[in-house]
Every structure is written in structure tokens, then in C-alpha cells.
Protein backbone atom coordinates (compact mmCIF):
# COMPACT_ATOMS: atom_id res chain seq x y z
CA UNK A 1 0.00 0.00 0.00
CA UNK A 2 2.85 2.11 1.05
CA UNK A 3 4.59 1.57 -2.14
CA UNK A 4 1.91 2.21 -4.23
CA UNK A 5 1.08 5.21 -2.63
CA UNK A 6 4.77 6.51 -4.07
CA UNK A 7 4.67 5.55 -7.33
CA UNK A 8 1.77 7.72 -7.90
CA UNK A 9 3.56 10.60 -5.91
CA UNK A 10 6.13 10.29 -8.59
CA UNK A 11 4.20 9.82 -11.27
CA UNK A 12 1.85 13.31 -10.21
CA UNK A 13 5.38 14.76 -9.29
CA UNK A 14 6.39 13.97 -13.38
CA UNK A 15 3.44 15.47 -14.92
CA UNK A 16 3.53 18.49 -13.24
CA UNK A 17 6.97 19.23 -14.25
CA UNK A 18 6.81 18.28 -17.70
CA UNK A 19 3.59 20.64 -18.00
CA UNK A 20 5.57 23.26 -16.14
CA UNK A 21 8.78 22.73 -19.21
CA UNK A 22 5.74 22.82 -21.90
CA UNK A 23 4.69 26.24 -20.56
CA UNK A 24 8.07 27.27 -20.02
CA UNK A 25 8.89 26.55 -23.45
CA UNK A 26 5.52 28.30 -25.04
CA UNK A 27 6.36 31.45 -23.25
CA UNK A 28 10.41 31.74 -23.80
CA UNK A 29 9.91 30.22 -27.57
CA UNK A 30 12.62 31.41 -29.62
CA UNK A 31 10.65 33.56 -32.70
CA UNK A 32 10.53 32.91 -36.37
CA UNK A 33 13.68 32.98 -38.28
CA UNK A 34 15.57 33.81 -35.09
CA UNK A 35 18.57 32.60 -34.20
CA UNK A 36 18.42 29.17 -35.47
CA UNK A 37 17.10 30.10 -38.85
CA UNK A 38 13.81 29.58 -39.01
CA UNK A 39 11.05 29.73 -41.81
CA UNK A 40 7.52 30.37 -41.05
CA UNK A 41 5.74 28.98 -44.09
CA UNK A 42 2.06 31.12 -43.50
CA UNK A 43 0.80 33.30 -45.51
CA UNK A 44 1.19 36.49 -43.46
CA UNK A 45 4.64 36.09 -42.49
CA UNK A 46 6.01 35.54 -46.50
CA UNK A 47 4.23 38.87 -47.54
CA UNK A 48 5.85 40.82 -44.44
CA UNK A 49 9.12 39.55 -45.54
CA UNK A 50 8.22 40.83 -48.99
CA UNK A 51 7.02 43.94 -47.77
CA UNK A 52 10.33 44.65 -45.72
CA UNK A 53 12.74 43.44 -48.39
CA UNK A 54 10.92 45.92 -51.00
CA UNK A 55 11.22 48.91 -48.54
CA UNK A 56 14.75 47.72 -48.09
CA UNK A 57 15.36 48.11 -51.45
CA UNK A 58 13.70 51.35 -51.78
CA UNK A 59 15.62 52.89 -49.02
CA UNK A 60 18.90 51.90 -50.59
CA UNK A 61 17.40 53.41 -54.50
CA UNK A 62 16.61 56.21 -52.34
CA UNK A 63 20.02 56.76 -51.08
CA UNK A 64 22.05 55.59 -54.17
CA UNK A 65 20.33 58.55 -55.56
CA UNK A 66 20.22 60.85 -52.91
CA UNK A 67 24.46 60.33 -53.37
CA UNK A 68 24.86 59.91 -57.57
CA UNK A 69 22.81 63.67 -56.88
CA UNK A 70 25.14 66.22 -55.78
CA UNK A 71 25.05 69.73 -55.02
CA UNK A 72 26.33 72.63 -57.32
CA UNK A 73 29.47 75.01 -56.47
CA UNK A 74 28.20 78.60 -57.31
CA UNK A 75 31.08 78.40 -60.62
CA UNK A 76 29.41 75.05 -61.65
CA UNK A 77 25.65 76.89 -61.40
CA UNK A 78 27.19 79.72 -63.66
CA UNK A 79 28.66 77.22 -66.26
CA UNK A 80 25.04 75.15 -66.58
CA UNK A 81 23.60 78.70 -66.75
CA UNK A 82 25.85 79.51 -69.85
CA UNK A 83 25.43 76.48 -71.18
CA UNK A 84 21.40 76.43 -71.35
CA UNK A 85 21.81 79.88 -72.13
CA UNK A 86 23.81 79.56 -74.92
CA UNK A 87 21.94 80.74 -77.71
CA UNK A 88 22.25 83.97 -76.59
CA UNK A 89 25.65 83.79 -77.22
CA UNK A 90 25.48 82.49 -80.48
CA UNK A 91 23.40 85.20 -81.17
CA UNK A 92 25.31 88.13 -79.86
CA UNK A 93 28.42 85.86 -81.80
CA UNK A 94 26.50 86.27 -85.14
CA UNK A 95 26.30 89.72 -84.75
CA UNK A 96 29.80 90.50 -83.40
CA UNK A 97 30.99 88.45 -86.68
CA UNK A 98 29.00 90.64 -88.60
CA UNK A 99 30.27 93.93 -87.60
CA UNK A 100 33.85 92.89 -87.16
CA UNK A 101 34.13 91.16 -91.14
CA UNK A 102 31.80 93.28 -92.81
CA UNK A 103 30.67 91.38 -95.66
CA UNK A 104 27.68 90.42 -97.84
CA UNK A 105 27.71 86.75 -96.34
CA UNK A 106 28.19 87.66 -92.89
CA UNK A 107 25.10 90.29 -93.51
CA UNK A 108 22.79 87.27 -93.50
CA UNK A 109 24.31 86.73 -89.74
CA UNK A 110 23.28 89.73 -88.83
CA UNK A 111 19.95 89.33 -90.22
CA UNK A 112 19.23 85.93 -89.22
CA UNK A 113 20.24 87.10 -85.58
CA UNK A 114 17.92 90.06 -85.36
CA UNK A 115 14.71 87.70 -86.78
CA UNK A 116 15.56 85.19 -84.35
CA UNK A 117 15.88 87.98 -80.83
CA UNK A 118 12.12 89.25 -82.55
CA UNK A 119 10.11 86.00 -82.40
CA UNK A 120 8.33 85.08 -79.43
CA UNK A 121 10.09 82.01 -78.69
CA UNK A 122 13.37 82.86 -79.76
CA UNK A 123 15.33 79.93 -77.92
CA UNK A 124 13.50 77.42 -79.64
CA UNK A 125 14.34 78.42 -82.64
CA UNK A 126 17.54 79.20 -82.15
CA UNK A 127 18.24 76.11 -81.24
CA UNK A 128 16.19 74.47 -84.53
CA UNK A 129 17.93 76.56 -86.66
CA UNK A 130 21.37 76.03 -85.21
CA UNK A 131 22.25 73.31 -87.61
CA UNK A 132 21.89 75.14 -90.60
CA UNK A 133 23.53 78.41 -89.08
CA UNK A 134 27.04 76.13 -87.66
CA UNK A 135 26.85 74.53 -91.43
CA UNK A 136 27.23 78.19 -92.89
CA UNK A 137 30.01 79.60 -90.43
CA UNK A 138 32.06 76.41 -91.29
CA UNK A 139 31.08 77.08 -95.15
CA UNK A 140 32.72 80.42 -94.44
CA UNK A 141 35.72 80.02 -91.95
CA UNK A 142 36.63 77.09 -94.78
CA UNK A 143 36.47 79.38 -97.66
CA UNK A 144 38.60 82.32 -95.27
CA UNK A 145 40.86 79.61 -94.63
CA UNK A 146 41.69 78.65 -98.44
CA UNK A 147 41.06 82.49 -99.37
CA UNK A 148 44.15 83.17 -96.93
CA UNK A 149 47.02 80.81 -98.44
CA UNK A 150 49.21 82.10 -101.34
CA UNK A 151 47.45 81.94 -104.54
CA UNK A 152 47.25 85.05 -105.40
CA UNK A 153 47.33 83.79 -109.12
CA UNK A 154 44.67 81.27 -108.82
CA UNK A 155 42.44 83.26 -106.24
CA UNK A 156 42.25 86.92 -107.46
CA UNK A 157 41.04 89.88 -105.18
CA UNK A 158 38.21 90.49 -107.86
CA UNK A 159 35.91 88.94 -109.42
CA UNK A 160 35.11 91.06 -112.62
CA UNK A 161 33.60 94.44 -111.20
CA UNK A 162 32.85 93.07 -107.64
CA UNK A 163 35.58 92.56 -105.17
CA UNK A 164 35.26 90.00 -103.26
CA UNK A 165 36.76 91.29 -99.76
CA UNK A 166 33.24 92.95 -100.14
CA UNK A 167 31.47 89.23 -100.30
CA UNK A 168 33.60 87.84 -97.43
CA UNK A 169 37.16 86.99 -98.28
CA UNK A 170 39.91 89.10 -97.59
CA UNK A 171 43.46 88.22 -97.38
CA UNK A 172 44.89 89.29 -93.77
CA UNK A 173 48.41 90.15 -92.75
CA UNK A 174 48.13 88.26 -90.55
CA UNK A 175 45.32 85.09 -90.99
CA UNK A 176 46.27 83.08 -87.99
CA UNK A 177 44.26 85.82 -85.17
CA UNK A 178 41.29 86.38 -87.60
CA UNK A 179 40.58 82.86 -88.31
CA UNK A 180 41.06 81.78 -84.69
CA UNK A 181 38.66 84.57 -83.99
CA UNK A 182 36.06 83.17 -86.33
CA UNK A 183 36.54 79.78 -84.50
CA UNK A 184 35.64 81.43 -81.63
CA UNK A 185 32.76 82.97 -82.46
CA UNK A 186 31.73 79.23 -84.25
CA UNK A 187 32.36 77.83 -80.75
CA UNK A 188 29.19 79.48 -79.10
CA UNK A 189 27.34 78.18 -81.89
CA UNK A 190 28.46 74.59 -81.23
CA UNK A 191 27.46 75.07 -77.70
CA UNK A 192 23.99 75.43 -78.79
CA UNK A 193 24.08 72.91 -80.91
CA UNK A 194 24.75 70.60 -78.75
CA UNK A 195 22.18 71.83 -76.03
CA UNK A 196 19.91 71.24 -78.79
CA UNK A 197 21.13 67.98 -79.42
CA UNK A 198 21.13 67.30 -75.77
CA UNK A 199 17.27 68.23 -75.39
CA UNK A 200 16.20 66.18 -77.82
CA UNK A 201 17.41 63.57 -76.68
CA UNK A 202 16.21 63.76 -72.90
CA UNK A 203 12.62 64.23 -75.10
CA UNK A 204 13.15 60.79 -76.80
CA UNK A 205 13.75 58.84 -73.76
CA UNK A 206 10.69 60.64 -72.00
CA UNK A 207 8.19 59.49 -74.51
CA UNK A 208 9.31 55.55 -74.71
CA UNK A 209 6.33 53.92 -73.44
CA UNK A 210 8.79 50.62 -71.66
CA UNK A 211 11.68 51.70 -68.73
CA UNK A 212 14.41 50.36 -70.04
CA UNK A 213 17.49 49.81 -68.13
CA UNK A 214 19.98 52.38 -69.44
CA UNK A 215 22.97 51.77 -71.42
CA UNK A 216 26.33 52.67 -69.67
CA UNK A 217 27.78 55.55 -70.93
CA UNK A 218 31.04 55.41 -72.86
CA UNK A 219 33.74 57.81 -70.44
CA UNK A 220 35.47 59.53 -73.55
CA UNK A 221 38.76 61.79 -72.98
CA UNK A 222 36.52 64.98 -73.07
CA UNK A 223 34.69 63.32 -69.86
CA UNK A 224 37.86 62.67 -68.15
CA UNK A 225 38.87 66.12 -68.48
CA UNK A 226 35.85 67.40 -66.80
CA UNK A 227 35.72 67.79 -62.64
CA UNK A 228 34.63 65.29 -60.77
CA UNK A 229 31.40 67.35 -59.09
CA UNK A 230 30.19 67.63 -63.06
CA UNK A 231 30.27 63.93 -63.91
CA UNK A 232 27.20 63.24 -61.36
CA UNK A 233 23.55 64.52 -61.66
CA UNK A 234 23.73 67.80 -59.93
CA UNK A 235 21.32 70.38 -58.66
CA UNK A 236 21.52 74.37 -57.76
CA UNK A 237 21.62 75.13 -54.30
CA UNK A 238 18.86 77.31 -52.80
CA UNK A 239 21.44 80.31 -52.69
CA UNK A 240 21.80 79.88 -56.02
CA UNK A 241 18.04 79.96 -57.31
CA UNK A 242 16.70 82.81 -55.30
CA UNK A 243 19.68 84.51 -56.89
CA UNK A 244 18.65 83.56 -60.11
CA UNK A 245 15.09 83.99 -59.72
CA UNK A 246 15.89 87.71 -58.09
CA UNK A 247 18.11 88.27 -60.66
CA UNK A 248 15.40 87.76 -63.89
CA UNK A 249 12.56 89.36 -61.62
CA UNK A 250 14.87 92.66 -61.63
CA UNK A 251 15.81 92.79 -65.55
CA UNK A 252 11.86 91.73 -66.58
CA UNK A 253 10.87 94.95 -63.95
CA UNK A 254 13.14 97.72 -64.84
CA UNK A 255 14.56 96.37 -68.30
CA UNK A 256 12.30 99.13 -69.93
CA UNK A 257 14.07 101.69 -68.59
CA UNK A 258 17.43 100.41 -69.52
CA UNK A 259 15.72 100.56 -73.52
CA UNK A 260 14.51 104.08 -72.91
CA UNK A 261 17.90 105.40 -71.66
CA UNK A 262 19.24 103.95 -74.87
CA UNK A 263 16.94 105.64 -77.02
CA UNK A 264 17.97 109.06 -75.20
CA UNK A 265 21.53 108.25 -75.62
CA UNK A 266 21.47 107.22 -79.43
CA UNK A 267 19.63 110.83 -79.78
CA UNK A 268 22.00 112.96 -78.07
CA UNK A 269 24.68 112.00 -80.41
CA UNK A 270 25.40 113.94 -84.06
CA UNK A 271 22.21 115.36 -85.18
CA UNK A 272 21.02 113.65 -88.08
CA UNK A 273 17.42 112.76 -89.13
CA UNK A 274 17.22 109.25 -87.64
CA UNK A 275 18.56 110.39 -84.41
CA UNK A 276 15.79 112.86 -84.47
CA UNK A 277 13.29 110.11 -84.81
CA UNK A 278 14.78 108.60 -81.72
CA UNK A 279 14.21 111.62 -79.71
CA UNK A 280 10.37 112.21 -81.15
CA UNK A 281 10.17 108.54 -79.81
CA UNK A 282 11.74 108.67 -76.38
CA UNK A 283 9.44 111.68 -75.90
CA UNK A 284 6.12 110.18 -77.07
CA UNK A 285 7.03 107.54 -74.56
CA UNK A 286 7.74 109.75 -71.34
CA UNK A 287 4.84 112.15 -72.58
CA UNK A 288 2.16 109.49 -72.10
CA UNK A 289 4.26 107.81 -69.59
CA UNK A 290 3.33 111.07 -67.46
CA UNK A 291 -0.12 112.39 -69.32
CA UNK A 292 -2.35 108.73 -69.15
CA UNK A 293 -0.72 105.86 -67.83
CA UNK A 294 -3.56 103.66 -68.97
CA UNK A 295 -3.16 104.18 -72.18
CA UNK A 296 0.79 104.06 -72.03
CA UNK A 297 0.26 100.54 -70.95
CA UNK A 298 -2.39 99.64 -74.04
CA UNK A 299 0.06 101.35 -76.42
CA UNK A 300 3.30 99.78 -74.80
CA UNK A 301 3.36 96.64 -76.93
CA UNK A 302 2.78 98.44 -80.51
CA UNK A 303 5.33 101.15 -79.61
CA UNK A 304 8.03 98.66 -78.80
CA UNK A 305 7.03 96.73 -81.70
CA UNK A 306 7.42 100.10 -83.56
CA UNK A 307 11.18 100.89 -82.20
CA UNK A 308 12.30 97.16 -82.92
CA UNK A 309 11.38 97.51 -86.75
CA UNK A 310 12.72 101.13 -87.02
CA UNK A 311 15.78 99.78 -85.69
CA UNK A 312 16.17 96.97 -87.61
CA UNK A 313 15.64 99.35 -90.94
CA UNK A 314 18.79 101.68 -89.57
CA UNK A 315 20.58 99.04 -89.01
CA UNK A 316 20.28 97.53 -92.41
CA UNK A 317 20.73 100.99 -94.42
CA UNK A 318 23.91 102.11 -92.18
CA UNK A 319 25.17 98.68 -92.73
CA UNK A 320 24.55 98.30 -96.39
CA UNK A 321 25.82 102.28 -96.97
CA UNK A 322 29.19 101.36 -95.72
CA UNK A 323 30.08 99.30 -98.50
CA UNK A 324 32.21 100.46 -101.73
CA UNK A 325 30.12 102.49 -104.26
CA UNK A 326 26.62 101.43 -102.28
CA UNK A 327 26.12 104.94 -101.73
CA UNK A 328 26.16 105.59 -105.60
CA UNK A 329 22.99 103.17 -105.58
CA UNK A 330 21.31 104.87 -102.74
CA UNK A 331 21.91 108.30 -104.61
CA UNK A 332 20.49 106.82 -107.63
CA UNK A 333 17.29 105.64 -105.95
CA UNK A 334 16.39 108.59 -104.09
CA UNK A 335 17.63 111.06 -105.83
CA UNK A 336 19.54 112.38 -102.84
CA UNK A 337 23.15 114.08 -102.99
CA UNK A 338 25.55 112.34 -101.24
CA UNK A 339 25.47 115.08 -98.63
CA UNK A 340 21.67 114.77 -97.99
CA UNK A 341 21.98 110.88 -97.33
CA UNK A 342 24.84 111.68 -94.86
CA UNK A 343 22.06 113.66 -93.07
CA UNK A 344 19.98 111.60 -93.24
């Protein structure tokens, strides 16, 4: 009896510590994929691990960009400044070209600039027409170039009763500095031609319908020459852009008095009767300016439209007048003395 009442002592005694180990082990269990590796098959637990491997990922995009991004020195905001700006340039280029070898051909430079700085959207066509205007300054820097070697035999000065230092080639003294200064002015219109380029090709990729992984760039000599801040996607500072921003908010505001003061200044020169036009202009303009300031503001467009076109038109005749025996055409036109179109 005695022994049997043991055994069943021993037996209770056993259950109740392996229950005890069973809770013990249910409430210290070692989690899911812990440190013994792991799986939990359900359903729930394979989409939170797909959930927190995708927002892995997208924190490391997020800072692989965040670094390939960098921020712009003030010199490097300046150079992408130029650069987009560029046609400008190649505009002011055009017309520097044409004043400095005055010509017939470079004429159509200083037309084609002045049409282009009239239309409305005068970058986008600059940069359209850029390959046809880089194609005509090589045309002539080529023909300078042959113009300027010794052959005075096979390449006369004239051509019959034209000369053609008139049309565009002239034989310099010294035709290294005038044909690297044509190459100079031909490098501003490179510059837009390859924003151009460049823009069209940012276009292109924007409009492909499938993300395609992107081909690696080939690193040429040029791009080993550049710094290392510019071979990165960068962006301006915000130093840099209110700058900018405060900068073209002043010139849009008060540009219109910087064109008025020129009109004064053109008049004040040697009286003759386009100056004089000037000056009836720049007064119309401060008259109403002062009289009705409503209708200065309705009239403002036409006016300016007005002073453009008048401008162009001097611009053409004083150009045209300065070449050899032009004048004896303008006298035979109008009937003027050459004293009267002086004058004038």
C-alpha cells in the first residue's frame, strides 16, 4: 500500500513538471527565423518579408540617388547657366561676326540674328535653326581659310567688277588671329548645338512607353577632363536659385528703362534725321508715360514693336551704306546728294 502510494507521488510529481517545461517553453519560444534560422511557411509572415525586403530596397534606390545627386558650387551653377543659355551667345556671336568682317555673307548673320531675338520664342528656334547656321560659319571660316594661303594667281582679289573682300574673303596680314577669332565665335554656336542635341534627346527617352534599363555611358577623354562634381547629376543650391530667380525678376521689372535710356543716348549724339526720330520717340514715350498711364500701358506693346522695326531698318541701311560704291545706288534711288543721305 505504502509503495503504491509513491509511485503515484512520482508519477503526479512527473506530470507536473513536464507541463511546467511545456509552458516554459511556449512562453520563452525562440521567434521565427531567429537565431536558429527559421522559416515560417504562412501566408502572413512571406508577404511581411516581402514587404520589408521591398522597402529595403527602396531605401537603398533612395540613397544611391540621394548620393549619384550632388550639389552645385556657385562656378558650376554659372557654367550650366551659360550652357542652357547659350543661344544667346550664339546670337550676340552672329552679330559681333558681322560687324567685325563686314561682308555680304556675314550680312545674312546679322539678319538671321535680329529675326531670331524678334520672335516670341526665340530659344526654340535658335536652337532648330542652329544646324543650318554652324553649317554656314564652317562654309565660311573654310572658304577664309583657303582664301588666306598664297594663290594670289589662282584666287584673285576680284571677281570682274565686284571685289570680293566685299562678299567675305579678304586676305589678312596676318590670318592666324582672324581665323582663330572666327573659331571662336563658331564655338558658341556649337554650344547650342549641342544643347539642342542634348534636349532632344532627354525628349526621346521621355516618350518611350517601356523603362528600359539604361545603357552605360562610354567615359570619352573629353569626360575625363571634366571635374569630378560635373560627372554626377547635380542640382543648384537654394542660394543659387533665389539669386537667379531675383536676378530675372529685376531685368523683366526695370529692363524698360534700360531701352529708354538707350533711345535718349542714341539721340544725343550727331544730329542727323534718324537720331531725331529717336528723340520724337523717347518723348512720345515719357509724354504718355506722365499724361495717361492707362493708355501708355495699351500702347506699350505696338510702340516697342514700332522701335524694334525702325531699328532693324537703320541698321540695315547704315550697314549696307558702308560698302564700296553702295552709296552711288542709294543716290540713284532717291535722288539724294551724297550730302543729304549723310544727313539723313
Amino acid at each position: 500500500m505504502k509503495g503504491s502510494t509513491e509511485s503515484l507521488t512520482r508519477s503526479a510529481k512527473r506530470r507536473s513538471t513536464a507541463s511546467g517545461e511545456r509552458q516554459r517553453l511556449v512562453e520563452h519560444e525562440e521567434p521565427t527565423g531567429g537565431h536558429y534560422g527559421g522559416v515560417n511557411d504562412s501566408p502572413g509572415a512571406l508577404g511581411s518579408d516581402l514587404e520589408t525586403a521591398e522597402d529595403q530596397s527602396s531605401k537603398e534606390q533612395a540613397a544611391g540617388d540621394s548620393l549619384a545627386q550632388l550639389k552645385r558650387k556657385p562656378w558650376m551653377s554659372v557654367v550650366f547657366l551659360v550652357m542652357r543659355q547659350s543661344y544667346v551667345l550664339s546670337l550676340i556671336a552672329m552679330m559681333a561676326w558681322s560687324i567685325t568682317y563686314h561682308s555680304w555673307l556675314t550680312f545674312a548673320f546679322l539678319l538671321a540674328a535680329c529675326l531670331l531675338w524678334m520672335l516670341p520664342n526665340s530659344r526654340a528656334w535658335c536652337l532648330r535653326t542652329s544646324p543650318f547656321i554652324l553649317v554656314y560659319a564652317e562654309i565660311l571660316l573654310l572658304g577664309q581659310y583657303i582664301f588666306c594661303m598664297n594663290l594670289d594667281n589662282e584666287l584673285p582679289k576680284e571677281a570682274g567688277a565686284y571685289k570680293l573682300d566685299e562678299i567675305g574673303f579678304k586676305r589678312f596680314t596676318d590670318p592666324c588671329l582672324n581665323l582663330a577669332l572666327q573659331a571662336f565665335y563658331i564655338l558658341f554656336i556649337v554650344l547650342t548645338l549641342r544643347q539642342y542635341v542634348g534636349e532632344r534627346s532627354i525628349v526621346a527617352s521621355d516618350k518611350t512607353d517601356i523603362k528600359m534599363q539604361p545603357r552605360t555611358k562610354k567615359i570619352s577623354f573629353l569626360d575625363k577632363l571634366l571635374p569630378v562634381d560635373m560627372q554626377h547629376q547635380t542640382y543648384d543650391s537654394r542660394t543659387m536659385l533665389f539669386i537667379g530667380n531675383f536676378v530675372w525678376l529685376l531685368l523683366s521689372k526695370y529692363w524698360i528703362f534700360f531701352c529708354t535710356i538707350m533711345m535718349a543716348v542714341i539721340s544725343l549724339a550727331d544730329v542727323v534725321i534718324y537720331r531725331i526720330i529717336y528723340m520724337i520717340l523717347f518723348l512720345i514715350f515719357i509724354i504718355l508715360f506722365q499724361v495717361n498711364f492707362t493708355l501708355w500701358r495699351v500702347i506699350n506693346i505696338v510702340f516697342w514693336w514700332v522701335v524694334v522695326l525702325y531699328s532693324m531698318i537703320v541698321l540695315t541701311l547704315i550697314y549696307t551704306y558702308q560698302f564700296q560704291e553702295f552709296h552711288s545706288y542709294w543716290s540713284n534711288m532717291t535722288g539724294f546728294s551724297d550730302d543729304v543721305l549723310k544727313d539723313i
